[in-house]
C-alpha atoms as a PDB file:
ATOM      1  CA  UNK A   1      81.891 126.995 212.717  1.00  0.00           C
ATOM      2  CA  UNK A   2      78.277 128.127 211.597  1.00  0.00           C
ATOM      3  CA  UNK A   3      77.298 127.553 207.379  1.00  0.00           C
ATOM      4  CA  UNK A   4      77.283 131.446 207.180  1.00  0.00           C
ATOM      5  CA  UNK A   5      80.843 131.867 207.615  1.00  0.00           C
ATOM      6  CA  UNK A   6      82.036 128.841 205.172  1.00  0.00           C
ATOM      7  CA  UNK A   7      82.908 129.671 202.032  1.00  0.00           C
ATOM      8  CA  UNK A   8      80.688 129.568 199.492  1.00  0.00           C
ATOM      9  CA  UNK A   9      81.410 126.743 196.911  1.00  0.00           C
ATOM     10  CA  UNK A  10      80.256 128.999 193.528  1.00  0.00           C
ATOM     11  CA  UNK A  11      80.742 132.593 193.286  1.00  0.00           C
ATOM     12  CA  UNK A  12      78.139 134.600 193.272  1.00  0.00           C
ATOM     13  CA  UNK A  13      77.255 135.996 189.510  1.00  0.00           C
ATOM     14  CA  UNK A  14      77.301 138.998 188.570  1.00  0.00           C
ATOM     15  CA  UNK A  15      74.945 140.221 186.117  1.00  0.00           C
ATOM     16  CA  UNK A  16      76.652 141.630 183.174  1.00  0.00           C
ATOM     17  CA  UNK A  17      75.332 144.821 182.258  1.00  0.00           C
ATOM     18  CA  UNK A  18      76.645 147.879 180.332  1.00  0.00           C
ATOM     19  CA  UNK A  19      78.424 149.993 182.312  1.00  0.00           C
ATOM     20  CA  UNK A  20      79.787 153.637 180.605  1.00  0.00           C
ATOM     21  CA  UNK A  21      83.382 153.262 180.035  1.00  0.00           C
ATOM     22  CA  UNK A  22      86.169 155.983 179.693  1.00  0.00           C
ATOM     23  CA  UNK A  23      85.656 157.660 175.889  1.00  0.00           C
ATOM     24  CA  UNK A  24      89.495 157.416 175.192  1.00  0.00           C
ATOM     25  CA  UNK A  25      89.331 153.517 176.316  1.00  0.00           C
ATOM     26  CA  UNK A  26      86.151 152.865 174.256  1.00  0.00           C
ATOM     27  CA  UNK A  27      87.947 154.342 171.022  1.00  0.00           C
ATOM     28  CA  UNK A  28      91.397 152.758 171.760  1.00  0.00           C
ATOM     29  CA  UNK A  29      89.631 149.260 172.146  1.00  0.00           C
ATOM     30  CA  UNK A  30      87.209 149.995 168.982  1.00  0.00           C
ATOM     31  CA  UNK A  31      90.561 151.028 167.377  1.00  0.00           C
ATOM     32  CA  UNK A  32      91.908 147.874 168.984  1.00  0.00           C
ATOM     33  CA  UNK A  33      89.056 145.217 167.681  1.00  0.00           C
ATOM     34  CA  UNK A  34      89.166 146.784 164.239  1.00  0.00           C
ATOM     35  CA  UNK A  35      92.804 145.762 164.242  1.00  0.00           C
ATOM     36  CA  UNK A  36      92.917 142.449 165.538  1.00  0.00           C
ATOM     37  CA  UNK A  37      90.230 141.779 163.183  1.00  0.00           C
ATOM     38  CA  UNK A  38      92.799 142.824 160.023  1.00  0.00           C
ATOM     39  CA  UNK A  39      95.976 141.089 161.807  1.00  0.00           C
ATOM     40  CA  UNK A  40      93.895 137.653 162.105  1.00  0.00           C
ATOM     41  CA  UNK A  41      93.009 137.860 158.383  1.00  0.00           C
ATOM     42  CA  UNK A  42      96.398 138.223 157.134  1.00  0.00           C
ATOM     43  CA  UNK A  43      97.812 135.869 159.506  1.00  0.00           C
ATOM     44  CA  UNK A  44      95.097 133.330 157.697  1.00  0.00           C
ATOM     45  CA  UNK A  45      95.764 134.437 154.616  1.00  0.00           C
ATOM     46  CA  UNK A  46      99.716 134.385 154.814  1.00  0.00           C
ATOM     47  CA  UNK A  47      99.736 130.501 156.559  1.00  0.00           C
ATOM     48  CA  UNK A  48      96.679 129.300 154.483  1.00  0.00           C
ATOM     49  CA  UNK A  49      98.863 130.429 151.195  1.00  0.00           C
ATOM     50  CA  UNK A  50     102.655 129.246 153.038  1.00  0.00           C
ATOM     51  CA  UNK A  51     100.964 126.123 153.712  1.00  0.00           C
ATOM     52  CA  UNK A  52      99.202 125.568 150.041  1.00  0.00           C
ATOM     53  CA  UNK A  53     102.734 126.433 148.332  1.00  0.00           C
ATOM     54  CA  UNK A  54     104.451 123.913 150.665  1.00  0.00           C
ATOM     55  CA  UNK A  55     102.313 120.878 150.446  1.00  0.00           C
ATOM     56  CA  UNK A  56     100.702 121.848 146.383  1.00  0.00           C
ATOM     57  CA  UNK A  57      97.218 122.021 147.858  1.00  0.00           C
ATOM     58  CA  UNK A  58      95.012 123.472 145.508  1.00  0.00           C
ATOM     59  CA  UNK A  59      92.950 127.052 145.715  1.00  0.00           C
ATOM     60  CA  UNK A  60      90.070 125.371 147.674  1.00  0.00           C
ATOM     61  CA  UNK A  61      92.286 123.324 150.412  1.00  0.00           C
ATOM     62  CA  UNK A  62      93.752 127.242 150.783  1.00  0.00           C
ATOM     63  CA  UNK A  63      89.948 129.094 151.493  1.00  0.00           C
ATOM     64  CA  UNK A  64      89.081 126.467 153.688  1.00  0.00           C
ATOM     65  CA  UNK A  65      91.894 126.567 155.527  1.00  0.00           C
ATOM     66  CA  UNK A  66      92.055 130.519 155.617  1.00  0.00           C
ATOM     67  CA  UNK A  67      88.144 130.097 156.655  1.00  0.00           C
ATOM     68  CA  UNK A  68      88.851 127.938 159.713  1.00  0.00           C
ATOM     69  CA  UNK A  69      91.907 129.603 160.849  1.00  0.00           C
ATOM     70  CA  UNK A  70      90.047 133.402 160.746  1.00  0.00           C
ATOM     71  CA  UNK A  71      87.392 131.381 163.316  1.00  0.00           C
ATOM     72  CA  UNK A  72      90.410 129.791 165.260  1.00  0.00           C
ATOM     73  CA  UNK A  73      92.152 133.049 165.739  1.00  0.00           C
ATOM     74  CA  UNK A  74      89.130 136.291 165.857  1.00  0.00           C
ATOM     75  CA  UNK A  75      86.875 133.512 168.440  1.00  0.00           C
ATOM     76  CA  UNK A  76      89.350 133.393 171.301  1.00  0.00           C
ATOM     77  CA  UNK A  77      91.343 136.425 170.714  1.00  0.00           C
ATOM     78  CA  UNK A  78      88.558 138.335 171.001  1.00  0.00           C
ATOM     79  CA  UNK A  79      87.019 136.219 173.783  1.00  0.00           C
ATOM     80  CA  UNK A  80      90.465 137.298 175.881  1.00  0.00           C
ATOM     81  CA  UNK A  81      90.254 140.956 174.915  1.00  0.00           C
ATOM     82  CA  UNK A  82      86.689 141.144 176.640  1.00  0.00           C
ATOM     83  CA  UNK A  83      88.174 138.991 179.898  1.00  0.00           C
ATOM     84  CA  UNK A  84      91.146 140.946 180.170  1.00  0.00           C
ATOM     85  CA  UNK A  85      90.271 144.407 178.792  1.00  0.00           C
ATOM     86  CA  UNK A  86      86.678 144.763 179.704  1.00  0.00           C
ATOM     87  CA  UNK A  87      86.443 142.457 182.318  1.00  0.00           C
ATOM     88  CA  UNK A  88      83.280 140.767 181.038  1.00  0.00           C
ATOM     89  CA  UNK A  89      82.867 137.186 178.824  1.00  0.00           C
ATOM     90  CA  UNK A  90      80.730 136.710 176.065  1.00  0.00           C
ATOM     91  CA  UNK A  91      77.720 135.699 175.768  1.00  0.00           C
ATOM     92  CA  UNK A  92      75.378 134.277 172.995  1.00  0.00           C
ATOM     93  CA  UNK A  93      77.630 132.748 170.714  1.00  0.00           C
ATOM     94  CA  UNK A  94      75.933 129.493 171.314  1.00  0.00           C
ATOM     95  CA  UNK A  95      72.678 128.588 168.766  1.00  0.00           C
ATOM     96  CA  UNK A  96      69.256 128.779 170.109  1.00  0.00           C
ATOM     97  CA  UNK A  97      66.116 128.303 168.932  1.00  0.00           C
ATOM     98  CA  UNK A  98      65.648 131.875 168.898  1.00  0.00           C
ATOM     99  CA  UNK A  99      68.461 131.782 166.109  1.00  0.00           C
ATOM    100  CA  UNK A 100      66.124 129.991 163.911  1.00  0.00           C
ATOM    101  CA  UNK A 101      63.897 131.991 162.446  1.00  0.00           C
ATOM    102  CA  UNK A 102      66.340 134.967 161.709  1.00  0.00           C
ATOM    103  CA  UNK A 103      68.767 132.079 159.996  1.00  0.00           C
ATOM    104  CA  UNK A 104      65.661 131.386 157.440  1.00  0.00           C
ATOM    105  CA  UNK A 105      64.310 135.041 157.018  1.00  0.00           C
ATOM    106  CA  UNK A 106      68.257 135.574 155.843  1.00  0.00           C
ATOM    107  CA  UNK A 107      68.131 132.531 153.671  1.00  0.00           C
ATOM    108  CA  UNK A 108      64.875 133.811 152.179  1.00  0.00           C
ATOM    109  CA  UNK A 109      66.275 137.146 151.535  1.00  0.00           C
ATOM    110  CA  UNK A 110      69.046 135.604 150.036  1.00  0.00           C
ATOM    111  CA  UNK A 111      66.623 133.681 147.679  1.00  0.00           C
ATOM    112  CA  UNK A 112      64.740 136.170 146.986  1.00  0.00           C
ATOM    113  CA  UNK A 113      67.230 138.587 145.795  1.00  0.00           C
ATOM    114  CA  UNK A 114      69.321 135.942 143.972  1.00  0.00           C
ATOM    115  CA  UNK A 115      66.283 135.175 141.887  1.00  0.00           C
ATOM    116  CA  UNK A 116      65.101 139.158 141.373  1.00  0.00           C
ATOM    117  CA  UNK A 117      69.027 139.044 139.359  1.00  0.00           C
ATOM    118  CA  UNK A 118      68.901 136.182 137.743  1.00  0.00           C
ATOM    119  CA  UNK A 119      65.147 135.851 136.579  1.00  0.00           C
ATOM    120  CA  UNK A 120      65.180 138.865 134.218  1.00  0.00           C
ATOM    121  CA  UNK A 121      69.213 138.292 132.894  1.00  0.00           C
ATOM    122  CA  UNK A 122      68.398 134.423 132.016  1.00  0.00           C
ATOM    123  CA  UNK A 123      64.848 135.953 130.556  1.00  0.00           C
ATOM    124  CA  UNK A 124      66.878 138.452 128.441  1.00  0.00           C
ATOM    125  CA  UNK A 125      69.101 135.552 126.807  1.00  0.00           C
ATOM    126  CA  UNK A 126      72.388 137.081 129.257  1.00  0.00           C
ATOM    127  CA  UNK A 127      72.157 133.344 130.790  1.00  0.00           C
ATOM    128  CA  UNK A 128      71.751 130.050 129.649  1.00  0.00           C
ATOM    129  CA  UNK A 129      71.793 127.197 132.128  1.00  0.00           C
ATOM    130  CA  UNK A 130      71.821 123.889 129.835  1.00  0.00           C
ATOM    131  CA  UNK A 131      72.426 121.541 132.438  1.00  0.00           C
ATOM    132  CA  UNK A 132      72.544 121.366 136.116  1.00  0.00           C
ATOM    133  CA  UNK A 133      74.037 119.120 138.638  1.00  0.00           C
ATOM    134  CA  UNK A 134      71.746 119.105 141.631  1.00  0.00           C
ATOM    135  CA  UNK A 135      74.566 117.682 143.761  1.00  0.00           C
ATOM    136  CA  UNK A 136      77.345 119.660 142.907  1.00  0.00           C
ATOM    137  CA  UNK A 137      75.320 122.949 142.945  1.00  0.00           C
ATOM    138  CA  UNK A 138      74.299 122.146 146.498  1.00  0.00           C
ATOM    139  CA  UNK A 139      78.005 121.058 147.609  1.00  0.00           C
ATOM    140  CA  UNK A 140      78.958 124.286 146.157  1.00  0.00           C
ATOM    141  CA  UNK A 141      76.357 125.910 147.949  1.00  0.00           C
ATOM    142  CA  UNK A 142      76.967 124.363 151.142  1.00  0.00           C
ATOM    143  CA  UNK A 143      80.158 124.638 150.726  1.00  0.00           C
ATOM    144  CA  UNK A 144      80.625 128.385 150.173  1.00  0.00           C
ATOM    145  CA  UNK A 145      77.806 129.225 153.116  1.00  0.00           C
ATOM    146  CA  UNK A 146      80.320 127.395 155.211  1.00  0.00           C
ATOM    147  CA  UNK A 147      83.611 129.417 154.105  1.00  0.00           C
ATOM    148  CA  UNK A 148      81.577 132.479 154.497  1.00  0.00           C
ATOM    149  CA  UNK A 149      80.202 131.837 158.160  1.00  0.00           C
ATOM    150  CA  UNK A 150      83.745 130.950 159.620  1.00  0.00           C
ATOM    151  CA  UNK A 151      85.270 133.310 157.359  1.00  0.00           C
ATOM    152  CA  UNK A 152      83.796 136.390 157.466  1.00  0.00           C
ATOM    153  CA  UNK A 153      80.516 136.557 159.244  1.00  0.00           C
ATOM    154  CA  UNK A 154      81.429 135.149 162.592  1.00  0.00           C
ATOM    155  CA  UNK A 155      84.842 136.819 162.886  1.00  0.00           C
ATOM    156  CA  UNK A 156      83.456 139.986 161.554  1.00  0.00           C
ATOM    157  CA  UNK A 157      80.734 140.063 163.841  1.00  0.00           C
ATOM    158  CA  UNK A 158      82.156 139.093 166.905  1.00  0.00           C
ATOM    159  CA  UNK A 159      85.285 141.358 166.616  1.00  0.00           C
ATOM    160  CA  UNK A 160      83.263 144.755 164.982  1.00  0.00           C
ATOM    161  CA  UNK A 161      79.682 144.582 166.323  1.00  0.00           C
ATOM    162  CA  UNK A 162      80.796 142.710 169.209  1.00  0.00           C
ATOM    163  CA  UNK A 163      83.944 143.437 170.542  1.00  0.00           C
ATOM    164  CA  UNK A 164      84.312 147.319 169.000  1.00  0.00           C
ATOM    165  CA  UNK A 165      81.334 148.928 168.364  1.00  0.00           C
ATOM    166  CA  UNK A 166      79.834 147.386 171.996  1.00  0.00           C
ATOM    167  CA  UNK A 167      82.825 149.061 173.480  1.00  0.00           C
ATOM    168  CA  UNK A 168      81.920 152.603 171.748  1.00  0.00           C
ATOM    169  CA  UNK A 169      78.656 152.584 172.426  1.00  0.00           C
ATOM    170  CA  UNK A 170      79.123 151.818 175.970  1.00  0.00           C
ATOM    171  CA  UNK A 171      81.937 154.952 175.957  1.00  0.00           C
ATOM    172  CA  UNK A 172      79.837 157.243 174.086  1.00  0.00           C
ATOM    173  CA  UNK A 173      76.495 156.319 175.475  1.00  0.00           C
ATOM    174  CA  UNK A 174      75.159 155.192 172.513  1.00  0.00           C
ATOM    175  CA  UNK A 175      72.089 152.698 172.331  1.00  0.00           C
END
């Protein structure tokens, strides 16, 4: 038997690109993101709270928990939706270097608009800081920029811009 007729060990890729999809299936799996996204966050909310009740864990234990179980649930729900709806994976969810330098411009932005509010209220007398804990305002800082990421922005994301609105634009030929 000649090497052209084996098998080949790998598939072949195919490039992913963005094909035009039915309107009606576009909407119904825009419609369909939008609503896994809100089923995921009551599912997290309803266990992180059951779970916080039964064991007397405390407000924080309960966000945490909510925040890693949103992550848990949108990343490979959504992840299956694509495979089995759209026929296509995702892509880009890793971090690259090319993540870098949007990461700072948002924590700059952040800065910069945290101190444009509280600049002129502390300067008016409407705060008064009269002692600071260096470590616990960056453990609260830290701590909240984690909550945030695995609760909203990377569920949100991936499951609205990603998973719906991707799926609308490609059925309404949107760019």
């Amino acid at each position: 038997m000649s090497t052209s007729t084996l098998p080949s060990a790998t598939p072949p890729t195919v490039p992913q690109e963005r094909r035009p999809i039915p309107r009606w299936r576009a909407l119904g799996a825009g419609v369909l993101g939008w609503a896994f996204l809100g089923i995921c966050l009551g599912t997290a909310i309803g266990i992180s709270e059951a779970l916080g009740r039964l064991f007397g864990w405390g407000r924080l234990a309960e966000v945490l928990l909510q925040a890693v179980l949103m992550t848990a649930l949108v990343v490979p729900g959504i992840g299956l939706l694509r495979r089995r709806l759209d026929h296509r994976r995702l892509e880009g969810l890793g971090l690259s270097r090319s993540a870098a330098r949007p990461l700072v411009l948002g924590v700059a932005v952040a800065a910069f608009t945290g101190l444009l509010v509280w600049a002129p209220a502390a300067m008016a007398g409407w705060i008064r800081v009269e002692e600071l804990d260096v470590g616990v305002f960056l453990g609260f800082v830290l701590l909240n920029g984690v909550v945030l990421a695995l609760y909203e922005a990377l569920p949100e994301e991936l499951s609205l811009r990603g998973y719906a609105w991707t799926n609308l634009r490609d059925g309404w030929g949107m760019s």
